[in-house]
C-alpha atoms as a PDB file:
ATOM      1  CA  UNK A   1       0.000   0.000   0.000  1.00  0.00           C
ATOM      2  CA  UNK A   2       1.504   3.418  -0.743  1.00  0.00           C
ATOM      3  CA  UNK A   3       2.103   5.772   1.830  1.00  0.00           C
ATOM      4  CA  UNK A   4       3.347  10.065   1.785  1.00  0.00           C
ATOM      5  CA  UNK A   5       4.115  12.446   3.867  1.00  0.00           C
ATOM      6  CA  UNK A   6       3.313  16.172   3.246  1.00  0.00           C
ATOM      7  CA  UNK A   7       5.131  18.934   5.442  1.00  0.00           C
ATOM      8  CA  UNK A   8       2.754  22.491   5.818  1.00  0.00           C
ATOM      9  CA  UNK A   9       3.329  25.536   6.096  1.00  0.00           C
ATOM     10  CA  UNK A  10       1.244  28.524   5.788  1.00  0.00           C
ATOM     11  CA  UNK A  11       0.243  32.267   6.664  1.00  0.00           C
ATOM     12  CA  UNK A  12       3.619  33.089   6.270  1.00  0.00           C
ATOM     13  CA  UNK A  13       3.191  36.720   6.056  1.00  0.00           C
ATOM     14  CA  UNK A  14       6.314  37.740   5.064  1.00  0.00           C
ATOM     15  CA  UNK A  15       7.936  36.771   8.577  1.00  0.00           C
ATOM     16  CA  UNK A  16      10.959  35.462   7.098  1.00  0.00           C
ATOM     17  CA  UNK A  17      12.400  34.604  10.679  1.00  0.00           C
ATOM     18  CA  UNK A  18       9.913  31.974  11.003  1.00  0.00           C
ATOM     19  CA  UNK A  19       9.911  30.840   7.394  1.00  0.00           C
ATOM     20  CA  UNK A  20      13.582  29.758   7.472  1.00  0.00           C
ATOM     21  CA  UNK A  21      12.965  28.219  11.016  1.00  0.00           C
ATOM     22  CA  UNK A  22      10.162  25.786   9.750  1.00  0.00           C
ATOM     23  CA  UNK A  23      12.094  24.910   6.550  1.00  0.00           C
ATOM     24  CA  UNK A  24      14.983  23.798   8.739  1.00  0.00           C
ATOM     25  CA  UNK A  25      12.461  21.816  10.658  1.00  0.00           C
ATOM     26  CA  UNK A  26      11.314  20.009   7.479  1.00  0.00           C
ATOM     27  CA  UNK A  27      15.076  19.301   5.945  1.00  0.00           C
ATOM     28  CA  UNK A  28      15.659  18.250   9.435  1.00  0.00           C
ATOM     29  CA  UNK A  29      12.733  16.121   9.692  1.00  0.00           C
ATOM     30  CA  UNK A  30      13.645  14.466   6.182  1.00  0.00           C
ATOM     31  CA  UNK A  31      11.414  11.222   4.560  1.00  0.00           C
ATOM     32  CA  UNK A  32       8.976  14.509   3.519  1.00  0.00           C
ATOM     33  CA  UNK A  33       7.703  13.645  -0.129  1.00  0.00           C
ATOM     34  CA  UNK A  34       6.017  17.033  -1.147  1.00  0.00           C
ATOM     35  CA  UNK A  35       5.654  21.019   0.590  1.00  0.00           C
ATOM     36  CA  UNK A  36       2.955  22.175   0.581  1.00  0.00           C
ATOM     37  CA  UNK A  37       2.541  26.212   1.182  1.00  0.00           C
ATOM     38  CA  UNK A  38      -0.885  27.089   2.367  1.00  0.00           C
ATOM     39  CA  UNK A  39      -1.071  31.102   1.120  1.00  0.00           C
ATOM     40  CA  UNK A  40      -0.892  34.608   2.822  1.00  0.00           C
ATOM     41  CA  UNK A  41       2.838  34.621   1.990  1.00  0.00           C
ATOM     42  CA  UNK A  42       3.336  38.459   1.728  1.00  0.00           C
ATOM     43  CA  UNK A  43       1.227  40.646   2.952  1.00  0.00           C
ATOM     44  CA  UNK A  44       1.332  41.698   6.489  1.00  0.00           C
ATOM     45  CA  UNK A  45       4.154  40.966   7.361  1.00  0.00           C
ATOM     46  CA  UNK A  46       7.950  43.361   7.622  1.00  0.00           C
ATOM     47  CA  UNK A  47       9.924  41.140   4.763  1.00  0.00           C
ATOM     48  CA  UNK A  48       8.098  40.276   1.871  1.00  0.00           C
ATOM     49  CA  UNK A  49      10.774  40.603  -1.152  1.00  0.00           C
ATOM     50  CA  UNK A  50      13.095  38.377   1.629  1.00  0.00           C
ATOM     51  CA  UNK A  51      10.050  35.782   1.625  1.00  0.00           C
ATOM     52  CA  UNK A  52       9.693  35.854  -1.695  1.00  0.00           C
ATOM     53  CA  UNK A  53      13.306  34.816  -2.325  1.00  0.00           C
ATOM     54  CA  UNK A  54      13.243  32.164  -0.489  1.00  0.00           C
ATOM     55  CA  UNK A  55      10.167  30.745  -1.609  1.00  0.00           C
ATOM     56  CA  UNK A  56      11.346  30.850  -5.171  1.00  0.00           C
ATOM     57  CA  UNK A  57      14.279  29.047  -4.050  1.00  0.00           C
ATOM     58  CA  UNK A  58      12.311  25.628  -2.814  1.00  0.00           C
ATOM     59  CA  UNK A  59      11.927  23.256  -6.468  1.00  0.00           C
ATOM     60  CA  UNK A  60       9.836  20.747  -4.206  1.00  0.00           C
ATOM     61  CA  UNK A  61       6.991  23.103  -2.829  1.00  0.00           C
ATOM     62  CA  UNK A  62       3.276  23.450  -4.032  1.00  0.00           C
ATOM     63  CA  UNK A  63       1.781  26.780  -3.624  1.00  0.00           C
ATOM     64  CA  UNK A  64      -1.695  27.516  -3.057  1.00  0.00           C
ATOM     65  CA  UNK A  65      -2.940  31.504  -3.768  1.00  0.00           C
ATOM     66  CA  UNK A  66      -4.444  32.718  -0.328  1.00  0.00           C
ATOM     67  CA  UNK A  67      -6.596  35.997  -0.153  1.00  0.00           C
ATOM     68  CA  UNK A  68      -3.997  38.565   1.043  1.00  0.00           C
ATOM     69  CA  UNK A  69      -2.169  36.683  -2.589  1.00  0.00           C
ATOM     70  CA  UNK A  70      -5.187  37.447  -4.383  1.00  0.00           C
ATOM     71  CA  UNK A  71      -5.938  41.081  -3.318  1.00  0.00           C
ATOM     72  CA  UNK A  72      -2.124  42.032  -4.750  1.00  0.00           C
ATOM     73  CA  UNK A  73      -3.116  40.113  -7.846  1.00  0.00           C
ATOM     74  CA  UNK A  74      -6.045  42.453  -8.017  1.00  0.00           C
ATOM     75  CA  UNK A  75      -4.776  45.410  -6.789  1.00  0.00           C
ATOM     76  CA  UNK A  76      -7.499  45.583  -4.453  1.00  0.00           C
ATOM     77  CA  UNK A  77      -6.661  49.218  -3.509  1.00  0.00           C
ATOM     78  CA  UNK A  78      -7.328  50.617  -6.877  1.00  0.00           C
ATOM     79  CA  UNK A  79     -11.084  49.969  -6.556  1.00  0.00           C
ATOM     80  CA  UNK A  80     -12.851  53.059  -5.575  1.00  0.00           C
ATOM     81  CA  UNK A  81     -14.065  51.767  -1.936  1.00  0.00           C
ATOM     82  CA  UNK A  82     -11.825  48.418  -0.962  1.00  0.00           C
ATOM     83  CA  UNK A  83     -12.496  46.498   1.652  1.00  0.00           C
ATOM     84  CA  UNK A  84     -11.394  42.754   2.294  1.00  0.00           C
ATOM     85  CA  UNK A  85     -13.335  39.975   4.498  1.00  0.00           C
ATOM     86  CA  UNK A  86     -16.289  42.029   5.310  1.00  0.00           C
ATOM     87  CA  UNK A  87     -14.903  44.982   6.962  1.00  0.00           C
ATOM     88  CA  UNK A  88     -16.592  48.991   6.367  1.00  0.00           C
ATOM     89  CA  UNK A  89     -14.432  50.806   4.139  1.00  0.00           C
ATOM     90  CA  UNK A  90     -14.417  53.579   5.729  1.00  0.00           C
ATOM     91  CA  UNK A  91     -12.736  52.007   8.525  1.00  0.00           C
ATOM     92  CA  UNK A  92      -9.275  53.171   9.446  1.00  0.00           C
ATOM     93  CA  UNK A  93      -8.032  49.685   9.954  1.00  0.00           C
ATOM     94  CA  UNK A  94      -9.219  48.115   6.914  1.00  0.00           C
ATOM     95  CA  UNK A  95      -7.880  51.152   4.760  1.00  0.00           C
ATOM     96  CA  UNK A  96      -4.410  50.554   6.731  1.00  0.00           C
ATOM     97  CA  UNK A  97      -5.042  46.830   5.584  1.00  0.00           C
ATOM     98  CA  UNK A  98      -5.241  47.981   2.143  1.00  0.00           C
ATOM     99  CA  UNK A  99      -2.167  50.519   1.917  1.00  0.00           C
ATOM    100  CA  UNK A 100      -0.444  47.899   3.571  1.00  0.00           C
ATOM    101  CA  UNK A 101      -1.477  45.487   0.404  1.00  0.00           C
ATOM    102  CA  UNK A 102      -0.235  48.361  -1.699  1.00  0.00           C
ATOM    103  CA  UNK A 103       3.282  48.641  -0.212  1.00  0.00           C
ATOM    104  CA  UNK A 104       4.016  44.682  -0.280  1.00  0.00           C
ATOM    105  CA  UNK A 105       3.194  44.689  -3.789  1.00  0.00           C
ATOM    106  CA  UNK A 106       5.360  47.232  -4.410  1.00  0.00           C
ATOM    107  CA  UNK A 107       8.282  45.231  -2.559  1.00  0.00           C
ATOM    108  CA  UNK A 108       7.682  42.142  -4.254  1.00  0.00           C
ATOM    109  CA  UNK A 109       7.499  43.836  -7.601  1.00  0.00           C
ATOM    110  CA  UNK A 110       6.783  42.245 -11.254  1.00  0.00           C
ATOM    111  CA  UNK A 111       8.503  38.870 -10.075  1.00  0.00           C
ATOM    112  CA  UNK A 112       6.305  38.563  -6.742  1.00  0.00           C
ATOM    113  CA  UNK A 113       3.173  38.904  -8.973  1.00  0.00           C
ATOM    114  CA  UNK A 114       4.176  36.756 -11.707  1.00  0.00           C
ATOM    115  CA  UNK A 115       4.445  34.169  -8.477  1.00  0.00           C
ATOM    116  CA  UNK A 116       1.336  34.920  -7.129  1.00  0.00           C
ATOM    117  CA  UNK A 117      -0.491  34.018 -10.740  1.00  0.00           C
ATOM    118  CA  UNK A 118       1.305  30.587 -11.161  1.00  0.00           C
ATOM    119  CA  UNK A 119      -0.186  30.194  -7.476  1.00  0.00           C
ATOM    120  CA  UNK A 120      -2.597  26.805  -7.166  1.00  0.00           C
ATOM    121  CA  UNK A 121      -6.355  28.047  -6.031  1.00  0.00           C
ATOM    122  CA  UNK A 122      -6.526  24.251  -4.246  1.00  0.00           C
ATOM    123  CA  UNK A 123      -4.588  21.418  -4.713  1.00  0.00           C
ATOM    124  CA  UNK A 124      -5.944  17.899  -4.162  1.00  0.00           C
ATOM    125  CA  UNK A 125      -3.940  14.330  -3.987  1.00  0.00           C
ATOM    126  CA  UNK A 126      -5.048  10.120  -3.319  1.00  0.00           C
ATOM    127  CA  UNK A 127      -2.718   8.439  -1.604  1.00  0.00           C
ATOM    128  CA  UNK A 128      -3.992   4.710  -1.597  1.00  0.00           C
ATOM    129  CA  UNK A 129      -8.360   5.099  -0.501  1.00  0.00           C
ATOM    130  CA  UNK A 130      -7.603   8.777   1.027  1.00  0.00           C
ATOM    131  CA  UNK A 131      -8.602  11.851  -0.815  1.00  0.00           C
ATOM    132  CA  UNK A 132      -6.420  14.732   0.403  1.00  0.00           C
ATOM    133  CA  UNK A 133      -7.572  18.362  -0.680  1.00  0.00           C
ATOM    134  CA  UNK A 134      -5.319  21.488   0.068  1.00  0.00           C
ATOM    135  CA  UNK A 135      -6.866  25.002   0.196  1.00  0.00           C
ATOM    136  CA  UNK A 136      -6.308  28.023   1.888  1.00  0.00           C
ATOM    137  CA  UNK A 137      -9.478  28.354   3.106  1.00  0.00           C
ATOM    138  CA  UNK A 138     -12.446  26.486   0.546  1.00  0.00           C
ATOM    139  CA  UNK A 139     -11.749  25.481  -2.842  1.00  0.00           C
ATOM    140  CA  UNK A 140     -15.041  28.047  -3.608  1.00  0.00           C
ATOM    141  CA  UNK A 141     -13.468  30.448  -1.746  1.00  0.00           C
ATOM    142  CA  UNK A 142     -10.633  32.083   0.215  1.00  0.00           C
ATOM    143  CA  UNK A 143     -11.826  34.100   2.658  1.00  0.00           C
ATOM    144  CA  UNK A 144     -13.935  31.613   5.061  1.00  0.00           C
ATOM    145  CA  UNK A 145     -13.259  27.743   5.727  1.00  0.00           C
ATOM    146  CA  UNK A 146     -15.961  25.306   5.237  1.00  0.00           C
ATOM    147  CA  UNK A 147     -18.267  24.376   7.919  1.00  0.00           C
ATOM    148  CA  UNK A 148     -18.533  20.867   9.055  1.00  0.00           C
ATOM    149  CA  UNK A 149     -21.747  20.599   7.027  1.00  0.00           C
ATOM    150  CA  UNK A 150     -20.294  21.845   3.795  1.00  0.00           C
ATOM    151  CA  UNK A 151     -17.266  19.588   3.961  1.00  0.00           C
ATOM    152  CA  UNK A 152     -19.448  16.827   4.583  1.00  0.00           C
ATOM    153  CA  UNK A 153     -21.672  17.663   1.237  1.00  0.00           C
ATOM    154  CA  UNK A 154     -18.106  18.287  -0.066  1.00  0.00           C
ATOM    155  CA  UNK A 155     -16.964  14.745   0.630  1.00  0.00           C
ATOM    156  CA  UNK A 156     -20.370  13.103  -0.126  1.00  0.00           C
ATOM    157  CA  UNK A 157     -20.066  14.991  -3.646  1.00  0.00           C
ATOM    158  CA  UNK A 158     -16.708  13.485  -4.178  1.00  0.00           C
ATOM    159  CA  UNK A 159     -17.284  10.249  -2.975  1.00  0.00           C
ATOM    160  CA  UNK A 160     -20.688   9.707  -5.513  1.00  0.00           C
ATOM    161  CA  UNK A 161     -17.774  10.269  -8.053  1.00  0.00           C
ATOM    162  CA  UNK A 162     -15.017   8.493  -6.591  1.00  0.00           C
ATOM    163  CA  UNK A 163     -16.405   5.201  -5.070  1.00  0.00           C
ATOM    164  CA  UNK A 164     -12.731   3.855  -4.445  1.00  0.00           C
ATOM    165  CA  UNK A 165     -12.105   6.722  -1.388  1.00  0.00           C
ATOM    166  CA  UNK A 166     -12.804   5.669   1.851  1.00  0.00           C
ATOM    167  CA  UNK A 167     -11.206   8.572   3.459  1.00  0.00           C
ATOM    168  CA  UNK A 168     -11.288  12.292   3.150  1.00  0.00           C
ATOM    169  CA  UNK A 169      -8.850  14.891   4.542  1.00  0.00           C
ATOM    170  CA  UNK A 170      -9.908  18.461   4.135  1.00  0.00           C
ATOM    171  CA  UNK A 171      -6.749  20.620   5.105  1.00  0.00           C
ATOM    172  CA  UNK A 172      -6.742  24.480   5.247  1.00  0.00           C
ATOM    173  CA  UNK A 173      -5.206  27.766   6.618  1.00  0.00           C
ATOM    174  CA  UNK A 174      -6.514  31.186   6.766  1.00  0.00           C
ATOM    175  CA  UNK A 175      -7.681  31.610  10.339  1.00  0.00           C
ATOM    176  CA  UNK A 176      -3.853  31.663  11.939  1.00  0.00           C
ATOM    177  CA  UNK A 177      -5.523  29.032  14.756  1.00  0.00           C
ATOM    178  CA  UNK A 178      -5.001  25.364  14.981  1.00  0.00           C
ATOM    179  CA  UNK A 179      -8.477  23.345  14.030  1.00  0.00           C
ATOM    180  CA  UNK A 180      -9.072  19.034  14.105  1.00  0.00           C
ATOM    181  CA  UNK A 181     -12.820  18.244  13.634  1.00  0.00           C
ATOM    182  CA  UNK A 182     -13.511  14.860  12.734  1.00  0.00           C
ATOM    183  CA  UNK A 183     -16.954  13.460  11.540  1.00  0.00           C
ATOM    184  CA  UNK A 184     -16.999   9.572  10.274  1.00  0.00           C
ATOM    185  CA  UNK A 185     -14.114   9.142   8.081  1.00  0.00           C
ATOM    186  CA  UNK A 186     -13.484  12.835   7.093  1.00  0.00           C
ATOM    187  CA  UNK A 187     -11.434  15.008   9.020  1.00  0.00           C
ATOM    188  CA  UNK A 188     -10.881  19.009   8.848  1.00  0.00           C
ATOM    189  CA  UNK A 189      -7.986  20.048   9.687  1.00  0.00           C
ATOM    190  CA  UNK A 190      -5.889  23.450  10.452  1.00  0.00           C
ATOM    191  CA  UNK A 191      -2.141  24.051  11.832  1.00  0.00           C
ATOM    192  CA  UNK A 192      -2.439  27.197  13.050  1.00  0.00           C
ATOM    193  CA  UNK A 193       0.050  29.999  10.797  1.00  0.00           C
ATOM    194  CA  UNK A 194       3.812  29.784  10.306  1.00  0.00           C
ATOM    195  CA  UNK A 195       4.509  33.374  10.854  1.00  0.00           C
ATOM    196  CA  UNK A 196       1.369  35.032  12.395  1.00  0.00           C
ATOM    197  CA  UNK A 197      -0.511  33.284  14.894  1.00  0.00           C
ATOM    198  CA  UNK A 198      -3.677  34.194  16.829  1.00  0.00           C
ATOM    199  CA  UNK A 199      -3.968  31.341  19.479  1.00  0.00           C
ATOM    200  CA  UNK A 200      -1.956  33.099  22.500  1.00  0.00           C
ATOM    201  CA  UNK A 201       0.884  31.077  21.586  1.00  0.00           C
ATOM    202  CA  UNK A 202       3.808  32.983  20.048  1.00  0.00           C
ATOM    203  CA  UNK A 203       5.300  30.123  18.307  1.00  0.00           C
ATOM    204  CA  UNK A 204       6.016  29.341  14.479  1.00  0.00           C
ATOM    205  CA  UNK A 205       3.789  26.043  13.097  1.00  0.00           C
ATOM    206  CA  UNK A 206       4.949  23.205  10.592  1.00  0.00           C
ATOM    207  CA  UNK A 207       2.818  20.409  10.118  1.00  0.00           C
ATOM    208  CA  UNK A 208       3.781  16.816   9.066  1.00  0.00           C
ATOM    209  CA  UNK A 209       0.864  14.934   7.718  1.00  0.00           C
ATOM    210  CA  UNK A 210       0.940  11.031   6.684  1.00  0.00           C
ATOM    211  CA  UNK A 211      -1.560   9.057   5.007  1.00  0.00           C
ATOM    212  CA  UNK A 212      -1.892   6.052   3.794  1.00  0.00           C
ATOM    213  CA  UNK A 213      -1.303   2.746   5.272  1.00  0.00           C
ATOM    214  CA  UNK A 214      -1.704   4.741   8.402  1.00  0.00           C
ATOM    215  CA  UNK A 215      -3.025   8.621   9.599  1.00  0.00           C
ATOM    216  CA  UNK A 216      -0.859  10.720  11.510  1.00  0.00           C
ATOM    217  CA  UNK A 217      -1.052  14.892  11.741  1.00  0.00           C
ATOM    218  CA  UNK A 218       2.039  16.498  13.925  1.00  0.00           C
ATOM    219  CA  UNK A 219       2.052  20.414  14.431  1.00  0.00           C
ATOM    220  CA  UNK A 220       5.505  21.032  15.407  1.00  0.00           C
ATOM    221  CA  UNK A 221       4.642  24.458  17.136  1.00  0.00           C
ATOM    222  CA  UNK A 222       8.675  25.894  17.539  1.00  0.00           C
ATOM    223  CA  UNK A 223      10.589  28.571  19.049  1.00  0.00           C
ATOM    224  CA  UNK A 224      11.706  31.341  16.988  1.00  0.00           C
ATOM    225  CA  UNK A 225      13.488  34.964  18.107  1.00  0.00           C
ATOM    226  CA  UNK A 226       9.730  36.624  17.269  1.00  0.00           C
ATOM    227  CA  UNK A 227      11.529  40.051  18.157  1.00  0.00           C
ATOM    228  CA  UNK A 228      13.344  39.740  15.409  1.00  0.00           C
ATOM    229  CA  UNK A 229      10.217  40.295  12.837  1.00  0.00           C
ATOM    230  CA  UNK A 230       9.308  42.831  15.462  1.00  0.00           C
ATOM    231  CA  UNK A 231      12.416  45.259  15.023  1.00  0.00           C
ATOM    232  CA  UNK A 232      12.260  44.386  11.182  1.00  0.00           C
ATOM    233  CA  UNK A 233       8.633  46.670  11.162  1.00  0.00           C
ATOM    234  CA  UNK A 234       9.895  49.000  13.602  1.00  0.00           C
ATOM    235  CA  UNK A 235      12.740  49.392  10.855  1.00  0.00           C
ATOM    236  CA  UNK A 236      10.652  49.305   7.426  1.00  0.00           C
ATOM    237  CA  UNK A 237       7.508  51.147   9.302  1.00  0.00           C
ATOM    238  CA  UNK A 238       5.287  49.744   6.298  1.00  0.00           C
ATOM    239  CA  UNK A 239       1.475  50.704   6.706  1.00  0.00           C
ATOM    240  CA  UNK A 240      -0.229  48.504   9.991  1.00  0.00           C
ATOM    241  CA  UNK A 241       2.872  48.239  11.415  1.00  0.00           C
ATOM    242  CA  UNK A 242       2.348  49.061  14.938  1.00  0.00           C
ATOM    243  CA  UNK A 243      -0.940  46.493  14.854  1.00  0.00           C
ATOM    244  CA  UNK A 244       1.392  43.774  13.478  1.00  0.00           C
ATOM    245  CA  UNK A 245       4.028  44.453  16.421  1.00  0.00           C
ATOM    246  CA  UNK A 246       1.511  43.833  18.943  1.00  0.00           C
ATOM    247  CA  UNK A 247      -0.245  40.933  16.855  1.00  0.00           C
ATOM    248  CA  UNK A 248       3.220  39.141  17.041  1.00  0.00           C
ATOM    249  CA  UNK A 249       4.255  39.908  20.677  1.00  0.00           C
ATOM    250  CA  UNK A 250       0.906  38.583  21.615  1.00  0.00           C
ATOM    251  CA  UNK A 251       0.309  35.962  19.074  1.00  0.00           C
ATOM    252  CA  UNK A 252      -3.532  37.471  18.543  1.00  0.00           C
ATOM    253  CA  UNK A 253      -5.424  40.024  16.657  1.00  0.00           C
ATOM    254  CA  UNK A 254      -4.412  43.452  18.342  1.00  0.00           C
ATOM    255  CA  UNK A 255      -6.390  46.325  16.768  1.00  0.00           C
ATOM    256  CA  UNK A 256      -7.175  48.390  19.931  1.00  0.00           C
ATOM    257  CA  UNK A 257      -4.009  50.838  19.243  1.00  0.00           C
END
């Protein structure tokens, strides 16, 4: 029976520190057959043409386009009132968000973009009778993961087609805090974020997942010098930058500034 093993990362956000941490984990690690990058590489974040060079630097990595990826593709602040996941326009966060878009895709440049478009919108693999699908957040979407009851109509969709998979693994990023639901024999599952977490736990997150003759998810959730991204946007001052400070030194969405 085959068997592979997929390392994780994702929600980079340009926190190269961390990047370069969890890709020593994985060569570390070794027996890894494929990378998979979840999205959110660039944006908010104090190193983005840094990130950038290292990602183009991995030949073994699959990329997936998150929705920070996709507003740069866009050039979300060109439209006359942007906003992104909901938020009032008029808001001075959200249009800090969006300058903030602006200024990372003005680091990354022509090359950064041209990345972002050969970007995967989901990625999906069989390894013996389990169905693996990689997203950022849904393969419909990228701003919200699925519910338990759409991945269930997801996997009963899939399985009317494919009669042959008897398990289903529905793996995503986006919300920067660790998920594992489980209903029957699909499971939903969510690392946390490489380089910007929200679950109180400072930390960087690689995950190892292994399916096959057997199951087996590991977040390695590692130690990283987080004040180094810290000083980097005291340094560049790029727009948000005083939110994303206090987002990293307490590992959660810190607005009230």
């Amino acid at each position: 029976m085959s068997i592979k093993t997929y390392a994780i990362i994702t929600d980079i956000h340009s926190n190269v520190e961390s990047l370069l941490q969890a890709l020593r984990i994985i060569n570390d690690r070794g027996s890894v057959d494929q990378i998979i990058c979840l999205g959110d590489c660039f944006a908010i974040g104090p190193e983005p043409k840094a990130t950038l060079d290292v990602l183009r630097s991995l030949d073994d990595c699959i990329f997936i386009r998150g929705n920070h990826d996709r507003y740069m593709i866009e050039k979300l602040w060109e439209q006359e009132r942007p906003s992104l996941e909901g938020m009032d326009p008029d808001d001075p966060i959200c249009q800090a968000i969006v300058a903030n878009e602006k200024w990372t895709y003005n680091q990354i440049g022509d090359v950064g973009i041209e990345f972002l478009n050969n970007m995967h919108v989901s990625y999906r693999d069989t390894v013996g009778g389990t169905l693996v699908e990689f997203t950022h957040a849904w393969y419909q979407r990228d701003d919200q993961p699925p519910s338990m009851d759409e991945a269930l109509h997801w996997r009963n969709h899939v399985a009317n087609a494919q009669p042959d998979i008897n398990s289903f693994i529905f793996i995503h990023g986006h919300v920067h805090i660790p998920r594992y639901e489980e209903r029957g024999n699909l499971k939903i599952l969510c690392q946390g974020a490489t380089g910007l977490p929200f679950d109180e736990d400072t930390r960087g997150s690689v995950a190892f997942l292994t399916v096959g003759e057997s199951f087996n998810w590991e977040v390695n959730r590692y130690k990283y010098d987080v004040q180094i991204p810290i000083r980097q946007l005291e340094e560049r001052k790029p727009p948000f930058y005083k939110n994303l400070q206090l987002t990293l030194q307490y590992a959660g969405i810190r607005n009230d500034i």
